[in-house]
PDB file of N, CA and C in Angstrom:
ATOM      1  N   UNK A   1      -2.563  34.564  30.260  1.00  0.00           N
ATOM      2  CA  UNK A   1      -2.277  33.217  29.846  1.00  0.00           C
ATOM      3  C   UNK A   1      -3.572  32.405  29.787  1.00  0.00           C
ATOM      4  N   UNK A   2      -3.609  31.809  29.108  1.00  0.00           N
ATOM      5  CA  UNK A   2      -4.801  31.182  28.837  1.00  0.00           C
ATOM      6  C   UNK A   2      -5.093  29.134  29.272  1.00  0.00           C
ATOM      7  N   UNK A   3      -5.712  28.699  29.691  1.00  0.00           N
ATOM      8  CA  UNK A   3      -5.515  27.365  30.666  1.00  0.00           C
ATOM      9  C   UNK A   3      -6.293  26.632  29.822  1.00  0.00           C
ATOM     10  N   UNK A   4      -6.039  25.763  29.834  1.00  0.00           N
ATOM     11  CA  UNK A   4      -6.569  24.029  29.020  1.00  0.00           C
ATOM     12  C   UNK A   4      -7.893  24.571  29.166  1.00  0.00           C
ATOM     13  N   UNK A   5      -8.393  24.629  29.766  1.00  0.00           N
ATOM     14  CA  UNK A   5      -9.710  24.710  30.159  1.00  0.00           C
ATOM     15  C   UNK A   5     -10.647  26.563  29.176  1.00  0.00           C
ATOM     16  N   UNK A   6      -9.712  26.879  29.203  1.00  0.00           N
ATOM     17  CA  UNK A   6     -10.616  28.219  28.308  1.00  0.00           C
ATOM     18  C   UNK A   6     -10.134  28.067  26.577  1.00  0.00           C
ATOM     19  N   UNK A   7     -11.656  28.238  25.822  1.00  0.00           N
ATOM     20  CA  UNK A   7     -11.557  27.938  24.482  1.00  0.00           C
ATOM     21  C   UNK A   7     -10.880  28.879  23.900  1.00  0.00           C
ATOM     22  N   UNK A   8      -9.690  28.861  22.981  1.00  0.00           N
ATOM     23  CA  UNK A   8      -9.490  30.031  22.314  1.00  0.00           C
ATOM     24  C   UNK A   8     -10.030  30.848  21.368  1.00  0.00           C
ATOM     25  N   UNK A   9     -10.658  29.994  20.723  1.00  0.00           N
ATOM     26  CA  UNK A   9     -12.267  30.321  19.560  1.00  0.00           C
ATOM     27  C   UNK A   9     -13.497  29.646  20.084  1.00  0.00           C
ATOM     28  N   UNK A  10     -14.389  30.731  20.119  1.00  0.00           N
ATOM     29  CA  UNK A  10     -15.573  29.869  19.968  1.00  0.00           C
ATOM     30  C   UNK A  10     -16.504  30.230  18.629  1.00  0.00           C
ATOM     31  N   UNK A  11     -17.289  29.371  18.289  1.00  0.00           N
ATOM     32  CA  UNK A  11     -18.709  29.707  17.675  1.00  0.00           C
ATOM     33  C   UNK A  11     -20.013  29.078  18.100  1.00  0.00           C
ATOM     34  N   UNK A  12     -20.877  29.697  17.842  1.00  0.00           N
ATOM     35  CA  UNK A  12     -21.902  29.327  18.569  1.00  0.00           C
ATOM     36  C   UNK A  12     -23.120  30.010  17.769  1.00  0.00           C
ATOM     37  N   UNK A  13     -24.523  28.834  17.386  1.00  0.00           N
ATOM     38  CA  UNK A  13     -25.523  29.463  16.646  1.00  0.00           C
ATOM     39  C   UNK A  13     -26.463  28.708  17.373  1.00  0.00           C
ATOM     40  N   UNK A  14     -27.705  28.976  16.672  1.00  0.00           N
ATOM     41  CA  UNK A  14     -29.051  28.295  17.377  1.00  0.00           C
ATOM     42  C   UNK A  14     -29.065  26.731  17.377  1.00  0.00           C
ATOM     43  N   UNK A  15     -28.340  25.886  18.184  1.00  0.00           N
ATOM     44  CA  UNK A  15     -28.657  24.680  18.199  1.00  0.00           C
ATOM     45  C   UNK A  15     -27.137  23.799  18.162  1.00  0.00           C
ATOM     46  N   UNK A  16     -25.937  24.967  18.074  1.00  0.00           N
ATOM     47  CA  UNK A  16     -24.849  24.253  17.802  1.00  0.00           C
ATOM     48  C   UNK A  16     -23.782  24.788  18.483  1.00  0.00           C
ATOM     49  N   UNK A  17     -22.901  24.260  18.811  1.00  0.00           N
ATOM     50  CA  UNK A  17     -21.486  25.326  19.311  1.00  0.00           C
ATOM     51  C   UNK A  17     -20.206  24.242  19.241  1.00  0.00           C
ATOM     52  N   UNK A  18     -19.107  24.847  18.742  1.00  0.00           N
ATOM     53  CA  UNK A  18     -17.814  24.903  18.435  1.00  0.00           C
ATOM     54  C   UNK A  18     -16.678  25.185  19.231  1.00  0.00           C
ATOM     55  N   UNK A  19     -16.084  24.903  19.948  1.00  0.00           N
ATOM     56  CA  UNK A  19     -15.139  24.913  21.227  1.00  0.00           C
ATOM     57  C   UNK A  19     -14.153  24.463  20.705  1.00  0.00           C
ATOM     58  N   UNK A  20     -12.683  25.708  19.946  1.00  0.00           N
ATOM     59  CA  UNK A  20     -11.260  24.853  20.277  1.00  0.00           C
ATOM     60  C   UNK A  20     -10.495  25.619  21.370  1.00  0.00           C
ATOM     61  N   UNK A  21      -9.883  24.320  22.055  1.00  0.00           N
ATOM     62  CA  UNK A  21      -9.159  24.698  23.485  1.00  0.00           C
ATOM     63  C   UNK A  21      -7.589  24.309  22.874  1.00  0.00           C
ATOM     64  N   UNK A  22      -7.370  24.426  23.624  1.00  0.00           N
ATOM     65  CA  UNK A  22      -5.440  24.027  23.496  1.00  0.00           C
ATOM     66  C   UNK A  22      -4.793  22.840  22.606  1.00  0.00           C
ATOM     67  N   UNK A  23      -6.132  21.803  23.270  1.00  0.00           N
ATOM     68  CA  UNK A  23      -5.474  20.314  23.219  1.00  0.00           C
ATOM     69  C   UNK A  23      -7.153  19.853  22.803  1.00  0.00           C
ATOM     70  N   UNK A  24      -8.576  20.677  22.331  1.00  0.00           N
ATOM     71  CA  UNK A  24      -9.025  19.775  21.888  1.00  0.00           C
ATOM     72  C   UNK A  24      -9.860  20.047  20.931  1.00  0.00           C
ATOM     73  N   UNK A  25     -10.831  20.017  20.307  1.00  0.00           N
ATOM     74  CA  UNK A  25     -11.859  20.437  19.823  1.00  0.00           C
ATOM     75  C   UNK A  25     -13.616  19.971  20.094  1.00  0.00           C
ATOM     76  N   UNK A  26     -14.321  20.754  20.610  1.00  0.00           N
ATOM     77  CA  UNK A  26     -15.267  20.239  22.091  1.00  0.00           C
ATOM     78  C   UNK A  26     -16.683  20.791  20.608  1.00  0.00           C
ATOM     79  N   UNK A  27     -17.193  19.884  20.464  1.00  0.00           N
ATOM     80  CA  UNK A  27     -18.539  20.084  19.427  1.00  0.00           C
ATOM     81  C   UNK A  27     -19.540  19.453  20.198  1.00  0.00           C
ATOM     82  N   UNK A  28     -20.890  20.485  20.598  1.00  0.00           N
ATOM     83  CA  UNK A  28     -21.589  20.707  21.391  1.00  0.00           C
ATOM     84  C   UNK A  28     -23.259  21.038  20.414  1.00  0.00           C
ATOM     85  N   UNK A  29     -24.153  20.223  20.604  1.00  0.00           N
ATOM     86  CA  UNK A  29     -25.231  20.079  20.100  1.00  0.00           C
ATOM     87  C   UNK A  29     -26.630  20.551  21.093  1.00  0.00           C
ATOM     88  N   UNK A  30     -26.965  21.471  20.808  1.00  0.00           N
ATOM     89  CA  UNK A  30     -27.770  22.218  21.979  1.00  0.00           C
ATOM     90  C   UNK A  30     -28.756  22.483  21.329  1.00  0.00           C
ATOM     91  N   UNK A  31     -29.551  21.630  20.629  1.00  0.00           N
ATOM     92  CA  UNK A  31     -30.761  22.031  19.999  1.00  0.00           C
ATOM     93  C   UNK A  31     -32.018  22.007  20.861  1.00  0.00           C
ATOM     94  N   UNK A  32     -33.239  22.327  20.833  1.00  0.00           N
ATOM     95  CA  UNK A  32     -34.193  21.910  21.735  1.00  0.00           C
ATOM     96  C   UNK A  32     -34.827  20.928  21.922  1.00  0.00           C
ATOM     97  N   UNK A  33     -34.489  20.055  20.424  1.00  0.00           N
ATOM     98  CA  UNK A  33     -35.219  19.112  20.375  1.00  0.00           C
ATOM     99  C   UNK A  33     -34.112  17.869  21.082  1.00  0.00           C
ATOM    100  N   UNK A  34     -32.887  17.724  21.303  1.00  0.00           N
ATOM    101  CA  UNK A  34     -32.224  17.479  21.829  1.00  0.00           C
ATOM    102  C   UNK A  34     -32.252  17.291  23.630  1.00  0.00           C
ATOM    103  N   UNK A  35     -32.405  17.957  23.718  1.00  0.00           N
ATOM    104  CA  UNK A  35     -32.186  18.962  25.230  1.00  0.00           C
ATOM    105  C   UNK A  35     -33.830  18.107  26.191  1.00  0.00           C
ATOM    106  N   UNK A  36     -34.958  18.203  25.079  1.00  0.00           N
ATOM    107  CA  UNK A  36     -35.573  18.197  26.227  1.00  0.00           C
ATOM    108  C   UNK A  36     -35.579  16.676  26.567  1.00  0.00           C
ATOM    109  N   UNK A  37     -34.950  15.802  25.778  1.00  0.00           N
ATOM    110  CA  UNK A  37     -34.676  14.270  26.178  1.00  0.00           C
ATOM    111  C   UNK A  37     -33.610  14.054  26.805  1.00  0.00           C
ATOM    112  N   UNK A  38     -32.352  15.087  26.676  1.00  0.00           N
ATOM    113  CA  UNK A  38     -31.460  14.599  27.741  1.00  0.00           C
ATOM    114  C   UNK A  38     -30.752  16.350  27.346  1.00  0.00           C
ATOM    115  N   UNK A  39     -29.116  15.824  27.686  1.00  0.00           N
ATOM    116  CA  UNK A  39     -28.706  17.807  27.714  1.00  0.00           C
ATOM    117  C   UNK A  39     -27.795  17.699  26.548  1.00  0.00           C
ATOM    118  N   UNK A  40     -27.875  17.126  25.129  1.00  0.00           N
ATOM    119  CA  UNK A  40     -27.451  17.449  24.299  1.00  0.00           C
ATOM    120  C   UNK A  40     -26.106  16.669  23.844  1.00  0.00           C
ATOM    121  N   UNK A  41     -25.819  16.371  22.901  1.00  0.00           N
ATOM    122  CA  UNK A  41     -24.585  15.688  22.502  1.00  0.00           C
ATOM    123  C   UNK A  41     -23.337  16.232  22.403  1.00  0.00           C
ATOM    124  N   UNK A  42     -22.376  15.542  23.050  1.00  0.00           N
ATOM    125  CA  UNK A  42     -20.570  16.499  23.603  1.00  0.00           C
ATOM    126  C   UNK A  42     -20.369  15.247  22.560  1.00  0.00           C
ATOM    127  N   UNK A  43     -19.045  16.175  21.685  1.00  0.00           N
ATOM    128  CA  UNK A  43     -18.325  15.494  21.080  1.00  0.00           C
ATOM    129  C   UNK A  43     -16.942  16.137  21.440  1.00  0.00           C
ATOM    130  N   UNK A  44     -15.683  15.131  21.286  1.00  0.00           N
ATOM    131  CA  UNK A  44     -14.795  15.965  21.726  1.00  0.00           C
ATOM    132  C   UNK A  44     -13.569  15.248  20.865  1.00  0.00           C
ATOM    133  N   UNK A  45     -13.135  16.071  19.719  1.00  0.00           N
ATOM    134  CA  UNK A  45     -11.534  15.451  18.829  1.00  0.00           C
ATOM    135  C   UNK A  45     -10.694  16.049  19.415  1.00  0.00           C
ATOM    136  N   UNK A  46      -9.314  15.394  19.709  1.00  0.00           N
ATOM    137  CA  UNK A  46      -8.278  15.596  20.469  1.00  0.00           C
ATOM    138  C   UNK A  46      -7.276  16.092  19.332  1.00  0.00           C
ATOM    139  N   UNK A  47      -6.810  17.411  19.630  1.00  0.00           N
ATOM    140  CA  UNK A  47      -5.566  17.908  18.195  1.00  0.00           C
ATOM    141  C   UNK A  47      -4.474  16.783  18.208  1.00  0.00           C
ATOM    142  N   UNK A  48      -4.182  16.086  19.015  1.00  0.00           N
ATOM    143  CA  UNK A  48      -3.298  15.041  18.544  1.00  0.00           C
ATOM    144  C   UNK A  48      -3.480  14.176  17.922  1.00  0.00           C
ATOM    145  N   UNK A  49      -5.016  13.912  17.490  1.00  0.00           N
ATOM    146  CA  UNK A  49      -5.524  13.188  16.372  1.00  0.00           C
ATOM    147  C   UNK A  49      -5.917  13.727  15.178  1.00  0.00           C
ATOM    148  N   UNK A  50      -5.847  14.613  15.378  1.00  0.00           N
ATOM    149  CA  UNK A  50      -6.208  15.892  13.583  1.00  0.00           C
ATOM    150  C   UNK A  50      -4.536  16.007  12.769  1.00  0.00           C
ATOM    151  N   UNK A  51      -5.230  15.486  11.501  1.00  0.00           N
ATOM    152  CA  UNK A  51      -4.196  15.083  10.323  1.00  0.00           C
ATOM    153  C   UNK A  51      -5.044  16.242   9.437  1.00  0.00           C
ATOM    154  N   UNK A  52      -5.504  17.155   9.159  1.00  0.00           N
ATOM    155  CA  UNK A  52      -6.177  17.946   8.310  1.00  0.00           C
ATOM    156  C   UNK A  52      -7.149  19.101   8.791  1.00  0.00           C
ATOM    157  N   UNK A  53      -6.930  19.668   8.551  1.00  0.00           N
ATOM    158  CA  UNK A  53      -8.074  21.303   8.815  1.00  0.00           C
ATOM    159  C   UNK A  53      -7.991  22.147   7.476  1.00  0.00           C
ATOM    160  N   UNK A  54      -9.543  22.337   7.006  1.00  0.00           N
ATOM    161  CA  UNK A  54      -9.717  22.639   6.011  1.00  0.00           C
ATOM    162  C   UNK A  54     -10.957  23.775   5.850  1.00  0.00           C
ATOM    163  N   UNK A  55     -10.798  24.882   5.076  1.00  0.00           N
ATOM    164  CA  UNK A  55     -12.586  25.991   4.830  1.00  0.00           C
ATOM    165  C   UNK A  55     -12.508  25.638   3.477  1.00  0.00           C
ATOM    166  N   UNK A  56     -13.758  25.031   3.223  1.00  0.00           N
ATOM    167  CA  UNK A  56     -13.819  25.248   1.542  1.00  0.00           C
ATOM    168  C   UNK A  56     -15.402  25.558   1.419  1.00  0.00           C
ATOM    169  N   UNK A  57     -15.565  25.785  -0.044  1.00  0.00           N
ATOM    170  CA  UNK A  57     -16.773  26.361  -0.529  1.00  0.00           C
ATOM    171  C   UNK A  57     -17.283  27.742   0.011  1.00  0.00           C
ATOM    172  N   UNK A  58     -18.401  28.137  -0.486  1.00  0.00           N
ATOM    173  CA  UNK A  58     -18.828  29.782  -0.392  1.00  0.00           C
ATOM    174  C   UNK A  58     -19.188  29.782   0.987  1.00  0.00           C
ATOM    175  N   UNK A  59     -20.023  28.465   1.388  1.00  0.00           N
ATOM    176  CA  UNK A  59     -20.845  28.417   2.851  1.00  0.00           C
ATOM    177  C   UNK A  59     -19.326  27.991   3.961  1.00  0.00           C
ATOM    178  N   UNK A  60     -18.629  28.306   3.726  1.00  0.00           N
ATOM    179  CA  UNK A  60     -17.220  27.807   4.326  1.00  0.00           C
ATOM    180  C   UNK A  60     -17.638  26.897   5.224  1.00  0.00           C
ATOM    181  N   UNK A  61     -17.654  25.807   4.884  1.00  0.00           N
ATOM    182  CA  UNK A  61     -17.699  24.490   5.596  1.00  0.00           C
ATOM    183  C   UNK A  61     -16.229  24.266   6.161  1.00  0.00           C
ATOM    184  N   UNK A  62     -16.347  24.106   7.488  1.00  0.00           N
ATOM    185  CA  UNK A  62     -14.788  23.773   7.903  1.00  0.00           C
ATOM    186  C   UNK A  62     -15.077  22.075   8.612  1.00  0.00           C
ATOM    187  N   UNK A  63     -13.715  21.951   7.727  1.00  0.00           N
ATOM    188  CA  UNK A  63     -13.640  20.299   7.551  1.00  0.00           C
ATOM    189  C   UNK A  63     -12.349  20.034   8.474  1.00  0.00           C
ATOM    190  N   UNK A  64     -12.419  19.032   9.578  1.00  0.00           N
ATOM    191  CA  UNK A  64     -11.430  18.846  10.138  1.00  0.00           C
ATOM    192  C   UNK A  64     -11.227  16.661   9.819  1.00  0.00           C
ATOM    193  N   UNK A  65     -10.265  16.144   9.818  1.00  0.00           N
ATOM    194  CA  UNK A  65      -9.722  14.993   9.376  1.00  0.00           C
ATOM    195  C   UNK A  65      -9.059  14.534  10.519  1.00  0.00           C
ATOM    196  N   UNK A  66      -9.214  13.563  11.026  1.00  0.00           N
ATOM    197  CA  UNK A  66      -8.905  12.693  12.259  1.00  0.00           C
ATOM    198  C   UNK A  66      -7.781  11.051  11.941  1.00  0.00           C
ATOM    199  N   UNK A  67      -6.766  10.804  12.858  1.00  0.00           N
ATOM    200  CA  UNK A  67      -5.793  10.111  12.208  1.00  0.00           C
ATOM    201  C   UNK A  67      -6.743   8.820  12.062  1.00  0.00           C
ATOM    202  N   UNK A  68      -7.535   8.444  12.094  1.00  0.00           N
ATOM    203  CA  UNK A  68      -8.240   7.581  11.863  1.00  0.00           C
ATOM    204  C   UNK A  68      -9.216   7.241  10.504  1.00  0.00           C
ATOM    205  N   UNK A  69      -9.230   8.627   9.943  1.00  0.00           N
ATOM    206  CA  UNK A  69      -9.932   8.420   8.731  1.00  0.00           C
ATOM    207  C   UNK A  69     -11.290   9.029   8.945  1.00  0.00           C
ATOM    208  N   UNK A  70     -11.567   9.669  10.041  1.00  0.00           N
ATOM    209  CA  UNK A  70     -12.979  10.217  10.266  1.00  0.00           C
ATOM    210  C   UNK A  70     -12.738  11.640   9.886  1.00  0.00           C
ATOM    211  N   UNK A  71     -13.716  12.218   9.459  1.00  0.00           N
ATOM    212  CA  UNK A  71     -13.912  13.735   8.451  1.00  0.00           C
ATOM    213  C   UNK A  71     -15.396  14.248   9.241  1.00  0.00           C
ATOM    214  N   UNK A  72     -14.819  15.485  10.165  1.00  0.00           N
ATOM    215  CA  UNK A  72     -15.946  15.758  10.515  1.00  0.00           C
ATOM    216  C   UNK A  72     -16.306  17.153  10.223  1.00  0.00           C
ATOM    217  N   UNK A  73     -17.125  17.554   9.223  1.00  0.00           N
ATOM    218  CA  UNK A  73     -17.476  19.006   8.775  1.00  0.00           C
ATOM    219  C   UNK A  73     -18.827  19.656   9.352  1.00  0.00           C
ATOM    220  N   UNK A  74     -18.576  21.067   9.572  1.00  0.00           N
ATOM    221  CA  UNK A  74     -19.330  21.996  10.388  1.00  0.00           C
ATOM    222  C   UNK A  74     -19.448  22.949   9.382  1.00  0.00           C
ATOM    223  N   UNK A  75     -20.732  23.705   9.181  1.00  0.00           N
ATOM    224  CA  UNK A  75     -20.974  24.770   8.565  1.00  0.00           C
ATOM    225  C   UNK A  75     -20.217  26.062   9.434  1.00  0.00           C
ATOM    226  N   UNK A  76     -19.952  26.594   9.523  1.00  0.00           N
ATOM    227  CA  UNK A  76     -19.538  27.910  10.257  1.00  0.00           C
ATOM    228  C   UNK A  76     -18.997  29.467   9.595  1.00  0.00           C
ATOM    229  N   UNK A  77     -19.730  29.016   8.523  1.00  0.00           N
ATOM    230  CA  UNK A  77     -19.896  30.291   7.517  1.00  0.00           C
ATOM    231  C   UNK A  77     -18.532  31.369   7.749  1.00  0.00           C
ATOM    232  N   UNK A  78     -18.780  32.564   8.101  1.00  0.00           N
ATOM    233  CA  UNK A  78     -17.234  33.659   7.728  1.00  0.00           C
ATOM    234  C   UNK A  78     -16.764  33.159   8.699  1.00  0.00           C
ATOM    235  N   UNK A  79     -16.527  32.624   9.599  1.00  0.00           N
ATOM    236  CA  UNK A  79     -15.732  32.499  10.485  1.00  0.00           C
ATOM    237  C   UNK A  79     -14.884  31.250  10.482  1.00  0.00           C
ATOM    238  N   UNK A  80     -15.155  30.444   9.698  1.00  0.00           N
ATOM    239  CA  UNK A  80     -14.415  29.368   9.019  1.00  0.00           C
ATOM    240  C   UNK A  80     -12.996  29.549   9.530  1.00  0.00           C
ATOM    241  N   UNK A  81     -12.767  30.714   8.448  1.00  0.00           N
ATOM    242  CA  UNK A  81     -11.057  30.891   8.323  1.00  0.00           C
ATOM    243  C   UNK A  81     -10.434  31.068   9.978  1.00  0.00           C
ATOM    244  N   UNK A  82     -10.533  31.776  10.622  1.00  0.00           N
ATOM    245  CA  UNK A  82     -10.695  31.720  11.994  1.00  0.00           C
ATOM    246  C   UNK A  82     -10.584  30.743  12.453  1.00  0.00           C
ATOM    247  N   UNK A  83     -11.517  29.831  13.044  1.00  0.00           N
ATOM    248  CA  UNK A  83     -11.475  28.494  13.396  1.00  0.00           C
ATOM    249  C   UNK A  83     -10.705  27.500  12.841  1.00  0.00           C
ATOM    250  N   UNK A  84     -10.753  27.835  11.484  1.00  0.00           N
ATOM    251  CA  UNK A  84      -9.202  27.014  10.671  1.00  0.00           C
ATOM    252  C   UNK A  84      -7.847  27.236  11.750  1.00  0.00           C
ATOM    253  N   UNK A  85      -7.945  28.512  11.809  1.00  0.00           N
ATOM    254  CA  UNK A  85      -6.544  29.334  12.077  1.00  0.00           C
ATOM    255  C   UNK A  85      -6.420  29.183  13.630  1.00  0.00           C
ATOM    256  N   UNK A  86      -7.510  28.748  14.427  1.00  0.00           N
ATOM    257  CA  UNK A  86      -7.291  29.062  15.855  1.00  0.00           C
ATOM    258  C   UNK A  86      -6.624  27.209  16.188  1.00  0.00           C
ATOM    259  N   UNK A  87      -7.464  26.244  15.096  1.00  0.00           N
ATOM    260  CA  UNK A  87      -7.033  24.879  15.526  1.00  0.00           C
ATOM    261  C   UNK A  87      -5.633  24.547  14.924  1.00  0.00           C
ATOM    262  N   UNK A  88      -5.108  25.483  14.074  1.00  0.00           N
ATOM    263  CA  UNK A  88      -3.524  25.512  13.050  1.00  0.00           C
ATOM    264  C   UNK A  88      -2.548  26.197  14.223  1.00  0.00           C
ATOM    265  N   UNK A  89      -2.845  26.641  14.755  1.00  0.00           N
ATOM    266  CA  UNK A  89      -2.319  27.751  15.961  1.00  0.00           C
ATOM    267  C   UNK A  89      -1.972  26.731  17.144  1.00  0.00           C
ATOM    268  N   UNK A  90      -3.349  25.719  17.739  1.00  0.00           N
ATOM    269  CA  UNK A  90      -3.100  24.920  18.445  1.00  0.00           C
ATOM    270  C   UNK A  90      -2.266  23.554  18.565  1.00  0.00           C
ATOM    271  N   UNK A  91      -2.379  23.377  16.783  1.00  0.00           N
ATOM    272  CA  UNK A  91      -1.493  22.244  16.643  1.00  0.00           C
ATOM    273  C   UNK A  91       0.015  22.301  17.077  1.00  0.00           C
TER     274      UNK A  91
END
């Protein structure tokens, strides 16, 4: 069984990482140039505010839509569909 607290997808590249959990979506900025001024920028959208999840284009940009009108897109190349599917799963 899996607990609020463990991500069901992750992704993760040089400078970036992608966290969906149950109930949220945790976007994590870990670059170096970041880091050595403080420990990096936590962003965190709550699935009860996501009105849209979307992969489009070749570079599968996955686009997620917030009930507020905010559109926040991540490159995350093949794994797009995935991460589409893990935050469609959570809803």
């Amino acid at each position: 069984m899996i607990t609020i607290d463990e991500p069901t997808f992750t992704y993760a590249r040089a400078g970036f990482a992608l966290r969906v959990h149950r109930n949220r979506v945790d976007i994590l900025d870990t670059s170096e140039a970041r880091t050595a001024l403080s420990d990096g920028t936590h962003e965190t959208i709550l699935l009860r505010d996501v009105t849209d999840v979307a992969v489009t284009g070749l570079a599968r940009k996955l686009s997620i839509t917030t009930s507020d009108g905010t559109t926040y897109a991540f490159n995350v190349g093949t794994t797009g569909d995935a991460a589409r599917q893990a935050i469609v799963d959570a809803l």
